[in-house]
Each structure stands twice: as structure tokens, then as C-alpha cells.
PDB file of N, CA and C in Angstrom:
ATOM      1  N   UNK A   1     -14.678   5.123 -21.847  1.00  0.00           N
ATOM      2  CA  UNK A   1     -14.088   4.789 -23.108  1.00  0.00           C
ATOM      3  C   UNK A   1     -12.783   4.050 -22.857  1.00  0.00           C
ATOM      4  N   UNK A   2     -12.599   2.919 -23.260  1.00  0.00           N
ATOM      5  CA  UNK A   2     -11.669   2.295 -23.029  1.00  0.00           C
ATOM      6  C   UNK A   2     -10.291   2.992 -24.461  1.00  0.00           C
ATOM      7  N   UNK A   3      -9.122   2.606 -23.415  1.00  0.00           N
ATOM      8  CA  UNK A   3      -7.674   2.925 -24.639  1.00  0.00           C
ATOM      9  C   UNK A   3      -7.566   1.541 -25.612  1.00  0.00           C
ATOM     10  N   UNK A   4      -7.136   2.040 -27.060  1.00  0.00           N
ATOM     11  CA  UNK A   4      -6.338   0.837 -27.394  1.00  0.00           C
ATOM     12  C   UNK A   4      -5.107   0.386 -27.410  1.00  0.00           C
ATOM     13  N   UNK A   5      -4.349   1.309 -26.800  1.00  0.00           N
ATOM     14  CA  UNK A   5      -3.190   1.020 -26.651  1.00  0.00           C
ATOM     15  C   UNK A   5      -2.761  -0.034 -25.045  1.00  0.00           C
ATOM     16  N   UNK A   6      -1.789  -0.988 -24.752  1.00  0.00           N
ATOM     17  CA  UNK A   6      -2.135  -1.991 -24.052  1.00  0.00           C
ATOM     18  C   UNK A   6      -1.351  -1.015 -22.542  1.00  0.00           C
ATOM     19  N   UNK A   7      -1.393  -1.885 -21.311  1.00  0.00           N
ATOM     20  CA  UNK A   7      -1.063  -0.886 -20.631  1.00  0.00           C
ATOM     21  C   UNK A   7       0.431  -1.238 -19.864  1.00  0.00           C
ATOM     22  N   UNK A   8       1.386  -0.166 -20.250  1.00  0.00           N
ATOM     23  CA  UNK A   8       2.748  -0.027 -20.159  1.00  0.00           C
ATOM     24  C   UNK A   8       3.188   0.093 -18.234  1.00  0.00           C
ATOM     25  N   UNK A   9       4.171  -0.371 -17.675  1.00  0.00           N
ATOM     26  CA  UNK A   9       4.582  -0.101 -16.652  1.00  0.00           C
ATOM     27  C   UNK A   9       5.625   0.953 -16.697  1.00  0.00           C
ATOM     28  N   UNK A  10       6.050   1.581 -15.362  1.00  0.00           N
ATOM     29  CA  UNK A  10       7.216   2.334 -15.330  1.00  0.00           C
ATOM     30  C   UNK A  10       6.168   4.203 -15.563  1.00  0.00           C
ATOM     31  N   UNK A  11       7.554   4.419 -16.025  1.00  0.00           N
ATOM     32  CA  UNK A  11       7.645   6.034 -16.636  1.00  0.00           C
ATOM     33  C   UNK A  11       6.307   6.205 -18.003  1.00  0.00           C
ATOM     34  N   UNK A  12       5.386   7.148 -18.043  1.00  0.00           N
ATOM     35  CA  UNK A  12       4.759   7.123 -19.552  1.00  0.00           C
ATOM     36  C   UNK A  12       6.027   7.719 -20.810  1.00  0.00           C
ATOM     37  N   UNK A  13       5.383   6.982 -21.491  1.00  0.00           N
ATOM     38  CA  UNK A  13       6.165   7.696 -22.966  1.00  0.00           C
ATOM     39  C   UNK A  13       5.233   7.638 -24.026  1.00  0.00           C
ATOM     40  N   UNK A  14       5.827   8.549 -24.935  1.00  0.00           N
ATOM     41  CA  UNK A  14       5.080   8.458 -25.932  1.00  0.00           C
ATOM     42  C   UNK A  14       5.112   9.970 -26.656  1.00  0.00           C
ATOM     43  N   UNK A  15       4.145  10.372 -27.332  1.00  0.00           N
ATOM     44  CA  UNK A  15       3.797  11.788 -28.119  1.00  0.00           C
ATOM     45  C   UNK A  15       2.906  12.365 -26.852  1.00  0.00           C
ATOM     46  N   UNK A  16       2.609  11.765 -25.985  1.00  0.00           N
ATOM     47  CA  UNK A  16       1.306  12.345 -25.427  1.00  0.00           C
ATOM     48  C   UNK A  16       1.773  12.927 -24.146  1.00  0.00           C
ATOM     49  N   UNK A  17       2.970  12.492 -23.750  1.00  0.00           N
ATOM     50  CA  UNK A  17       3.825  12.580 -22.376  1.00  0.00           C
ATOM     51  C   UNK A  17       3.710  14.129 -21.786  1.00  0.00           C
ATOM     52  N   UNK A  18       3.711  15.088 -20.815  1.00  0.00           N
ATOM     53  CA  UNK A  18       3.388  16.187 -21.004  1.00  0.00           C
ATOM     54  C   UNK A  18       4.705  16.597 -19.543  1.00  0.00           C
ATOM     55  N   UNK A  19       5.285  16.171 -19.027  1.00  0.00           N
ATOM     56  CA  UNK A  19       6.094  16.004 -17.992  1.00  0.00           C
ATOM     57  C   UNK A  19       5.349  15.062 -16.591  1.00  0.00           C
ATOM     58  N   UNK A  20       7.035  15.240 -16.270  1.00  0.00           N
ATOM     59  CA  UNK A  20       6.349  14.839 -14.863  1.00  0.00           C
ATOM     60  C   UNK A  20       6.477  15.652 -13.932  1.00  0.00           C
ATOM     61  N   UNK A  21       5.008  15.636 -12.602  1.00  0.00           N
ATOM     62  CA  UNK A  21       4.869  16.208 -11.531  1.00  0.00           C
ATOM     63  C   UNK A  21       5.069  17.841 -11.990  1.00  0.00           C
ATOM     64  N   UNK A  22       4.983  18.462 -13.020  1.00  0.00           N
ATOM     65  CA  UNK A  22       4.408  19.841 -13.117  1.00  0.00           C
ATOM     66  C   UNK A  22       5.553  20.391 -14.217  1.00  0.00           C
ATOM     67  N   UNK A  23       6.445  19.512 -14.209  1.00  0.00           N
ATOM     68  CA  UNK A  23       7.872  19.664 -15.377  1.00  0.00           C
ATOM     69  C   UNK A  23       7.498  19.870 -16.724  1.00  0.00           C
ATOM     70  N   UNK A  24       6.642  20.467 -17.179  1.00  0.00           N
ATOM     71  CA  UNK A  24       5.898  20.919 -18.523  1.00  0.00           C
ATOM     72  C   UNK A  24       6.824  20.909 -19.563  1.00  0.00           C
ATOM     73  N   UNK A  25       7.985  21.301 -19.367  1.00  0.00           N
ATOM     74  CA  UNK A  25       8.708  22.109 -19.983  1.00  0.00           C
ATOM     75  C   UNK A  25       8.793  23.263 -20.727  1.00  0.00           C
ATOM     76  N   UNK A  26       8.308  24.114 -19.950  1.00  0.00           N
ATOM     77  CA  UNK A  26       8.266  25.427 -20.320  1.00  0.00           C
ATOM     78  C   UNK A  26       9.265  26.402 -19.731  1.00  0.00           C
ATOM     79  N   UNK A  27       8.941  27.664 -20.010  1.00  0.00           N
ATOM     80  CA  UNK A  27      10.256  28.350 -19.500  1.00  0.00           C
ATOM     81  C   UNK A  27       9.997  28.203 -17.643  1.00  0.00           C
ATOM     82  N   UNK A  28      11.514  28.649 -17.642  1.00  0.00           N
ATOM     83  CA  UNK A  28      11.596  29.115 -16.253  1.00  0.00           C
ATOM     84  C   UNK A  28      10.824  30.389 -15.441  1.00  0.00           C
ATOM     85  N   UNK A  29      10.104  30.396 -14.349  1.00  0.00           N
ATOM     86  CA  UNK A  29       9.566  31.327 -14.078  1.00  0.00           C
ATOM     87  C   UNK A  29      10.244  32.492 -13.315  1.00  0.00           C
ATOM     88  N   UNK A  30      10.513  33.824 -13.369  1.00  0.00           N
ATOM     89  CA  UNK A  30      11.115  34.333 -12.669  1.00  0.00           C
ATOM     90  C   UNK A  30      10.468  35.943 -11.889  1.00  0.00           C
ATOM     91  N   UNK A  31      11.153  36.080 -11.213  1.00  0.00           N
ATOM     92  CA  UNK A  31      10.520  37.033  -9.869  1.00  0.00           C
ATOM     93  C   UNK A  31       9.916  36.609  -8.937  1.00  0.00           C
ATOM     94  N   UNK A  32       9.973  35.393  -8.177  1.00  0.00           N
ATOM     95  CA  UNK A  32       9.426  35.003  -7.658  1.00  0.00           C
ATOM     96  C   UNK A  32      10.663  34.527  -6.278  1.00  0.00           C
ATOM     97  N   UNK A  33      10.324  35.479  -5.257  1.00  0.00           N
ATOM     98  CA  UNK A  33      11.166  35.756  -4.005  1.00  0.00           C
ATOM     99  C   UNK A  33      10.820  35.144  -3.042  1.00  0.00           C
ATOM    100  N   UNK A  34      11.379  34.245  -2.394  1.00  0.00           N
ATOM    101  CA  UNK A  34      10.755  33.381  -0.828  1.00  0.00           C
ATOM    102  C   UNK A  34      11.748  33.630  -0.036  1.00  0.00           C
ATOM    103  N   UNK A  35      11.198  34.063   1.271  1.00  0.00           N
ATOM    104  CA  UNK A  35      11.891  34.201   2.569  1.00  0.00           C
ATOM    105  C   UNK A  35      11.489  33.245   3.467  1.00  0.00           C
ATOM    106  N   UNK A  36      12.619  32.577   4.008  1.00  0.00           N
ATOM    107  CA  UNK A  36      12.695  31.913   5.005  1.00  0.00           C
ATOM    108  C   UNK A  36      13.743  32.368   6.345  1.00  0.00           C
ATOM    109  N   UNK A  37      13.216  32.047   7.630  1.00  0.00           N
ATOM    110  CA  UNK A  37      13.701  32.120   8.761  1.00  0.00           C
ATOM    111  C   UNK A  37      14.393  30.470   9.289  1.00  0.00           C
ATOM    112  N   UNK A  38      15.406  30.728   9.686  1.00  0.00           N
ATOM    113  CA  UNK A  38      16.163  29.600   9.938  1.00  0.00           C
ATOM    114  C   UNK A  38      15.480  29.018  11.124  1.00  0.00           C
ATOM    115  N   UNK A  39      15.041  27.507  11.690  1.00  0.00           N
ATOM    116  CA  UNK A  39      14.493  27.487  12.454  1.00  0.00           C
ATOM    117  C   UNK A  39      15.519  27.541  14.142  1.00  0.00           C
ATOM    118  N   UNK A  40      16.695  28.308  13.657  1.00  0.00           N
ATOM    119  CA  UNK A  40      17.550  28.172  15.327  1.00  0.00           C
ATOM    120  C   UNK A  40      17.140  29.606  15.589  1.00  0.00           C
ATOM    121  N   UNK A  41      16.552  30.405  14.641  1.00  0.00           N
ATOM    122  CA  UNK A  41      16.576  32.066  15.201  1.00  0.00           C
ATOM    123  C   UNK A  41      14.636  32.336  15.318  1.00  0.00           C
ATOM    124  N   UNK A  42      14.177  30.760  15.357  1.00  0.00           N
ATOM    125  CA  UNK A  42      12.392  31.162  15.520  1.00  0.00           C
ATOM    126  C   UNK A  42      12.292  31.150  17.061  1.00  0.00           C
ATOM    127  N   UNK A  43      11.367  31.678  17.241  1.00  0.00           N
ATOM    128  CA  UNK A  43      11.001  31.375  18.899  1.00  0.00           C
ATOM    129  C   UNK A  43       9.498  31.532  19.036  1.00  0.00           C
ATOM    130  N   UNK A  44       8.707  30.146  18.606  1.00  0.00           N
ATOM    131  CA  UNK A  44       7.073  30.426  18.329  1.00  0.00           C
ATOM    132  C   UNK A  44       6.507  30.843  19.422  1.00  0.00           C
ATOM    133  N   UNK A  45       6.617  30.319  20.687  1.00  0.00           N
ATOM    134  CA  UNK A  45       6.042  30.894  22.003  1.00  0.00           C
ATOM    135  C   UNK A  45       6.430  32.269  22.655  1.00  0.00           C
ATOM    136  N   UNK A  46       7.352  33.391  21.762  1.00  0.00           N
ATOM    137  CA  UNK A  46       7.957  34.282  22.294  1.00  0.00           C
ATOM    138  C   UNK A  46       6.894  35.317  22.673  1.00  0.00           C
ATOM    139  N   UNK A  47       6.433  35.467  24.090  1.00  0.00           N
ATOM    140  CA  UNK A  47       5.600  36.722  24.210  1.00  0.00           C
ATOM    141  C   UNK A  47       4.036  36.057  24.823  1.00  0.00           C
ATOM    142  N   UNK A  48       3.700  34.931  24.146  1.00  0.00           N
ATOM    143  CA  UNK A  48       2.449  34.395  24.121  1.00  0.00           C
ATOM    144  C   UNK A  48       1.671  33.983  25.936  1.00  0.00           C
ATOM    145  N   UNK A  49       2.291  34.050  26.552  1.00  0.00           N
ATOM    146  CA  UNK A  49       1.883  33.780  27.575  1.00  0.00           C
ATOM    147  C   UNK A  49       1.390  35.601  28.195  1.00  0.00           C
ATOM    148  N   UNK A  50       2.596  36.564  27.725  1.00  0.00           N
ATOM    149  CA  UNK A  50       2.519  37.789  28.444  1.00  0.00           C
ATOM    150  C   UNK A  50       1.370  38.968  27.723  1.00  0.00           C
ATOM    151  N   UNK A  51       1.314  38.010  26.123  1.00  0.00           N
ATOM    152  CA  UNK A  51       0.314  39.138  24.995  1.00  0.00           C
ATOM    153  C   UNK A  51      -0.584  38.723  26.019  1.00  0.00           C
ATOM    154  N   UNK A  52      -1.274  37.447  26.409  1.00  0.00           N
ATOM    155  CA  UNK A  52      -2.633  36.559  26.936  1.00  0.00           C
ATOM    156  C   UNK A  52      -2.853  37.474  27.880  1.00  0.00           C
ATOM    157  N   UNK A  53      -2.090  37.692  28.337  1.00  0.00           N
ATOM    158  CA  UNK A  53      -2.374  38.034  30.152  1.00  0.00           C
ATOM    159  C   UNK A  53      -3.055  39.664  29.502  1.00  0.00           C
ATOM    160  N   UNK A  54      -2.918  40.239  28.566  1.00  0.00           N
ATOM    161  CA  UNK A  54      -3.435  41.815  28.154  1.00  0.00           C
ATOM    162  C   UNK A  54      -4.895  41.399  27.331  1.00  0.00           C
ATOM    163  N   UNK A  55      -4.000  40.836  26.448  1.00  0.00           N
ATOM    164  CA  UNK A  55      -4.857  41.019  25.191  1.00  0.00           C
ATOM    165  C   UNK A  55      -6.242  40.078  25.216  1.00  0.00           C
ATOM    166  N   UNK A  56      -5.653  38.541  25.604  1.00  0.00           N
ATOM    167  CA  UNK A  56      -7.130  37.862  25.917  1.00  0.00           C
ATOM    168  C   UNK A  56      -7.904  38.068  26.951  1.00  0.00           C
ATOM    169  N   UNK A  57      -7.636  38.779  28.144  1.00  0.00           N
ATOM    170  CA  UNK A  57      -8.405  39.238  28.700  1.00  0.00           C
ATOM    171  C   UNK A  57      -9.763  39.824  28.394  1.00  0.00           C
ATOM    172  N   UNK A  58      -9.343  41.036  26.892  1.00  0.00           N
ATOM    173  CA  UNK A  58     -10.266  41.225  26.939  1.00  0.00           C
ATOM    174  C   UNK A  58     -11.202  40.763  25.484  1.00  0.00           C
ATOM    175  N   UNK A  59     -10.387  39.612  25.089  1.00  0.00           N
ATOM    176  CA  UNK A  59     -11.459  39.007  23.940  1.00  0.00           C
ATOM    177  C   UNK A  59     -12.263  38.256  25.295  1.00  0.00           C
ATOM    178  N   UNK A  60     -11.968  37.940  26.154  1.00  0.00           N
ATOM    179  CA  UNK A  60     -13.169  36.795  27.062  1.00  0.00           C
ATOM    180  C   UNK A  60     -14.162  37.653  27.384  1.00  0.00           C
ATOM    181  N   UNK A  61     -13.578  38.934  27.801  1.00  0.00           N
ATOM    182  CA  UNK A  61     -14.889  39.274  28.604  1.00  0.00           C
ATOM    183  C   UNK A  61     -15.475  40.230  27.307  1.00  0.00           C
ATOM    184  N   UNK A  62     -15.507  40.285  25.649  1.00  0.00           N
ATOM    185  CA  UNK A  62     -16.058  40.049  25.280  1.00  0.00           C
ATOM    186  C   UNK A  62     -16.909  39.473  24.463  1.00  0.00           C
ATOM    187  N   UNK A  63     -16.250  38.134  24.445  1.00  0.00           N
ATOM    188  CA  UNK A  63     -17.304  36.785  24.152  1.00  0.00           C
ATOM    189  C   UNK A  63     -18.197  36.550  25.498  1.00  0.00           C
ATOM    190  N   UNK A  64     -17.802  36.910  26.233  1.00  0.00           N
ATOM    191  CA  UNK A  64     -18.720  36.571  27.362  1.00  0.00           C
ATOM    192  C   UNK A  64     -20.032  36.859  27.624  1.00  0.00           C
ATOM    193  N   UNK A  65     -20.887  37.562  27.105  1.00  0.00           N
ATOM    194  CA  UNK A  65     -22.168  37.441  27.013  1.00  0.00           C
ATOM    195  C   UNK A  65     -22.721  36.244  25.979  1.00  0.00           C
ATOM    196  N   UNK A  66     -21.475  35.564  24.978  1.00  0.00           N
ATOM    197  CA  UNK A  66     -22.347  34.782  24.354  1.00  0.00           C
ATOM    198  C   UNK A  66     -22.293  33.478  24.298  1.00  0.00           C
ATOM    199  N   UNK A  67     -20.933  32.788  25.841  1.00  0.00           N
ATOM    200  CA  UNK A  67     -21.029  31.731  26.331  1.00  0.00           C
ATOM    201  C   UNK A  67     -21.607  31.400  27.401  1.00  0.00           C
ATOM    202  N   UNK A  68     -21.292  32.717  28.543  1.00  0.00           N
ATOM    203  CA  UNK A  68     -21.782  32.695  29.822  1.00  0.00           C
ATOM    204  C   UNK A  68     -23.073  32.712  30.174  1.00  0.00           C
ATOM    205  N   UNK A  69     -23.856  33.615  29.482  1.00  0.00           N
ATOM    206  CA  UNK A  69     -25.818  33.490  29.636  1.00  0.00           C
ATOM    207  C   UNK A  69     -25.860  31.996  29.418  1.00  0.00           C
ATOM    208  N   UNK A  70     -25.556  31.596  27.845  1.00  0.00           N
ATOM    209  CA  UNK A  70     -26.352  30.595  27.824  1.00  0.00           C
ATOM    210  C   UNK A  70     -25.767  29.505  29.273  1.00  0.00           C
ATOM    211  N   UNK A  71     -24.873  29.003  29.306  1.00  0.00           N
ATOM    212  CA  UNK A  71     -24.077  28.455  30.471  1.00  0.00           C
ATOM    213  C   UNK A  71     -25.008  28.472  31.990  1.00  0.00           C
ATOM    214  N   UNK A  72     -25.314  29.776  32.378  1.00  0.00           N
ATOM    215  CA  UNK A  72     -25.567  29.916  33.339  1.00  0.00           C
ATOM    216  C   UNK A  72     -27.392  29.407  33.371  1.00  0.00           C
ATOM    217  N   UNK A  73     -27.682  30.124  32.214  1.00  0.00           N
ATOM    218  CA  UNK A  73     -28.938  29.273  32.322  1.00  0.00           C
ATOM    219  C   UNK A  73     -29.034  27.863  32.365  1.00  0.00           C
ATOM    220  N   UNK A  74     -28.711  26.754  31.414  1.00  0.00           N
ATOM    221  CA  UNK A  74     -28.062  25.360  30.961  1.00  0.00           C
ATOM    222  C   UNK A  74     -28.259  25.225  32.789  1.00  0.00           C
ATOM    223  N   UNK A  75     -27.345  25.652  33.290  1.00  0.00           N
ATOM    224  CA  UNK A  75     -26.856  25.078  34.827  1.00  0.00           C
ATOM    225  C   UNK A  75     -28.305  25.511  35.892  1.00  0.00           C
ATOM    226  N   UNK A  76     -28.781  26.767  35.383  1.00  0.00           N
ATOM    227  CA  UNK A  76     -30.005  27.021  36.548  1.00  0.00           C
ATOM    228  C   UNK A  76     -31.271  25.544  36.398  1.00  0.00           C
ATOM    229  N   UNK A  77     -31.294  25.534  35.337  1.00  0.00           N
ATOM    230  CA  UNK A  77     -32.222  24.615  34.683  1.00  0.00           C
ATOM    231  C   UNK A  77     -31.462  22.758  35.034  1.00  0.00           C
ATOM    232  N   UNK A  78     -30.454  22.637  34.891  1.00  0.00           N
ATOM    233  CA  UNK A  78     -29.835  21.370  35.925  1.00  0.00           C
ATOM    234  C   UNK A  78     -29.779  21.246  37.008  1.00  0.00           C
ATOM    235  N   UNK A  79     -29.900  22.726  37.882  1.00  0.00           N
ATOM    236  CA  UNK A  79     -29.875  22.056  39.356  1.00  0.00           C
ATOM    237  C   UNK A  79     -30.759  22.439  39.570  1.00  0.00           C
ATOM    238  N   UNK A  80     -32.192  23.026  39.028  1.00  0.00           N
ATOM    239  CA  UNK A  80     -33.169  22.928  39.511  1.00  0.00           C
ATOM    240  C   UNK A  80     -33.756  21.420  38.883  1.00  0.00           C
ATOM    241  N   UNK A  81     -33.153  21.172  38.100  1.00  0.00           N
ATOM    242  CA  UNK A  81     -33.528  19.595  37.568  1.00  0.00           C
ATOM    243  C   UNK A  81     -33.649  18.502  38.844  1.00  0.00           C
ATOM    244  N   UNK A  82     -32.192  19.116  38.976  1.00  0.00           N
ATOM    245  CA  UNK A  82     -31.755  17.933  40.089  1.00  0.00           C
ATOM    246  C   UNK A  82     -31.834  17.879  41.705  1.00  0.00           C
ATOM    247  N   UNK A  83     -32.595  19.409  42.175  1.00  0.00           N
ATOM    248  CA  UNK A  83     -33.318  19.114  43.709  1.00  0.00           C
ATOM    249  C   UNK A  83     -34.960  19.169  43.086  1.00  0.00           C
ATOM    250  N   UNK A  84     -35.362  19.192  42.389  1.00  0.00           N
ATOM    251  CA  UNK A  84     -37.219  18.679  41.826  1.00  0.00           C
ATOM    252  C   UNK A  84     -36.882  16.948  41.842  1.00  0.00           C
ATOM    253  N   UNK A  85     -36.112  16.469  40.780  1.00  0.00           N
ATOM    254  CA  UNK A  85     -35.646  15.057  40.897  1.00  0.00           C
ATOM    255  C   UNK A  85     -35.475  14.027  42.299  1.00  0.00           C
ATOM    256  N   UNK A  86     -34.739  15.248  43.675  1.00  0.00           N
ATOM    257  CA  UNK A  86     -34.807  14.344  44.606  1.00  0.00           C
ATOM    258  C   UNK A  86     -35.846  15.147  45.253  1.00  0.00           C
ATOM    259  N   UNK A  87     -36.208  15.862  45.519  1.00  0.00           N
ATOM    260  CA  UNK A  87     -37.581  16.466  46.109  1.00  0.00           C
ATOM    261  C   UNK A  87     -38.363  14.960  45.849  1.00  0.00           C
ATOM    262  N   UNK A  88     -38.758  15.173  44.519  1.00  0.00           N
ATOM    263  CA  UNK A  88     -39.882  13.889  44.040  1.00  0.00           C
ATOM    264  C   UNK A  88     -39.439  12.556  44.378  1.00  0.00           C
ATOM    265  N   UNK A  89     -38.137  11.778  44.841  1.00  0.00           N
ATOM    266  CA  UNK A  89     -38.179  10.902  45.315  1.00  0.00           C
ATOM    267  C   UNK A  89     -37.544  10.727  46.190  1.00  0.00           C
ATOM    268  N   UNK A  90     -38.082  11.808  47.443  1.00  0.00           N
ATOM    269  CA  UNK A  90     -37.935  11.685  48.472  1.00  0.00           C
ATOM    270  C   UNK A  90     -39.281  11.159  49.277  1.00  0.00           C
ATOM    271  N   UNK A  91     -39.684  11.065  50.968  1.00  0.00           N
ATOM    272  CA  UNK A  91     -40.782  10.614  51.335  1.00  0.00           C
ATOM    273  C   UNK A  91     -42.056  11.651  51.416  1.00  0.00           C
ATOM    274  N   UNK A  92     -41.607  13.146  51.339  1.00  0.00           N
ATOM    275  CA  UNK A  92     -42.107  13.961  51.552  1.00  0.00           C
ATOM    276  C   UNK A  92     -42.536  14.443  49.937  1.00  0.00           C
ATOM    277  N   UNK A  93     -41.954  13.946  49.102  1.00  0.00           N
ATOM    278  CA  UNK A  93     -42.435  14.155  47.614  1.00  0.00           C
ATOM    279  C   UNK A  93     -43.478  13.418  47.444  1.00  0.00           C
ATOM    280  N   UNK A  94     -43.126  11.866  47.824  1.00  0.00           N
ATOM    281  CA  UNK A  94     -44.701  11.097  47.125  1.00  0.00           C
ATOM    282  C   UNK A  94     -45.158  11.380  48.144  1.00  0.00           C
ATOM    283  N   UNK A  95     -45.312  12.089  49.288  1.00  0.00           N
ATOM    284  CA  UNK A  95     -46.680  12.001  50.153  1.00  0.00           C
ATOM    285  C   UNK A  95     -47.783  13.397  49.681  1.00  0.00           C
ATOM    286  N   UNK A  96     -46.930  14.303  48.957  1.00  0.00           N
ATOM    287  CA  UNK A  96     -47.729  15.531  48.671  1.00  0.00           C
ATOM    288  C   UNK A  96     -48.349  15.258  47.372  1.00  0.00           C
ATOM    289  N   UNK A  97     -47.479  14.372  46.612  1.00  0.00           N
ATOM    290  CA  UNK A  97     -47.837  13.797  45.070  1.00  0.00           C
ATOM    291  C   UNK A  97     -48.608  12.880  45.055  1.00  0.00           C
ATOM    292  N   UNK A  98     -48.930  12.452  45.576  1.00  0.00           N
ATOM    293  CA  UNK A  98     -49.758  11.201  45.682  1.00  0.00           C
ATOM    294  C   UNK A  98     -48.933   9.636  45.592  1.00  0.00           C
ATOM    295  N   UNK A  99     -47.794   9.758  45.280  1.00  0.00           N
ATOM    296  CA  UNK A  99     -47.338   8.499  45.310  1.00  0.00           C
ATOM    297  C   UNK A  99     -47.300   7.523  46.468  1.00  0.00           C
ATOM    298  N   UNK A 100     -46.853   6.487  45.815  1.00  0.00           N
ATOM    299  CA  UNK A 100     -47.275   4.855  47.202  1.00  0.00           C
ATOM    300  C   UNK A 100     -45.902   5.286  47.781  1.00  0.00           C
ATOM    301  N   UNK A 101     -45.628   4.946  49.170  1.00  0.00           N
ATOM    302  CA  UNK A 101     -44.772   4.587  50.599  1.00  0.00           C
ATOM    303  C   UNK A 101     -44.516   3.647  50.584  1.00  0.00           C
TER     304      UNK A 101
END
């Protein structure tokens, strides 16, 4: 649906105006408490190397049944990929396989 009114630059005005960016004009809201930490008294890495050395220890070993199986299989199945691969083109592969010399 197109407007009939033509189209204005700048700020809107008008009857229809409702604020700007959330400025409704309604009351003020109150009870509403925010805490902040100054960032000279943060210290984000404090501990993180020494929690790891306890604590992730033992999240690995137990995710570890559900990266490591599959992993280890993935890898049995590649390097048996990859001595069948030169087995077969080696001289002793095509001579048992039938391949040409």
C-alpha cells in the first residue's frame, strides 16, 4: 500500500511520531540495578590454566569414548587403506592379482 503523504528527509514528525530509538515517552522505569566491574580490577585468565590442569582432565577422559573409538577406527581403516593400496601396486601385488608387469 503505498502513503499519500510525499516523502520527508531528516527527523519524522508529525501526529504519528512515537519517539526515537525506544524514547516512547513514557514514564521512567525504576528498580532496575546493574553491576559493573571496572575493567583494571578484571583478570579473565585468573586460574584458567590451573582449573584445566584438574578439572579438564577429567571432562576428556570423559568425552573420550565418544571421540577416540570413532578416531581410532577412522585411522585402523586408513592405514589399512594405505599398505592394501601399496601392497596392490607393488610387483608382488599384480603378480598374485593378476595384473600386467
Amino acid at each position: 500500500m503505498r502513503s499519500t503523504q510525499p516523502l520527508q528527509s531528516g527527523m519524522p514528525t508529525g501526529s504519528k511520531y512515537m519517539g526515537w530509538w525506544g524514547s516512547m515517552g513514557g514514564p521512567k522505569q525504576k528498580g532496575i540495578t546493574s553491576y559493573t566491574v571496572s575493567p583494571f580490577q578484571q583478570n579473565a585468565m585468573h586460574g584458567a590454566f590451573r582449573n584445566y590442569a584438574f578439572y579438564g582432565y577429567k571432562r576428556i577422559v570423559a568425552q573420550a569414548p565418544y571421540f577416540a573409538i570413532p578416531f581410532a577406527i577412522g585411522y585402523g581403516i586408513y592405514s589399512w587403506g594405505s599398505k592394501r593400496n601399496a601392497f596392490l601396486n607393488s610387483k608382488e601385488g599384480h603378480r598374485l592379482h593378476g595384473g600386467e608387469e
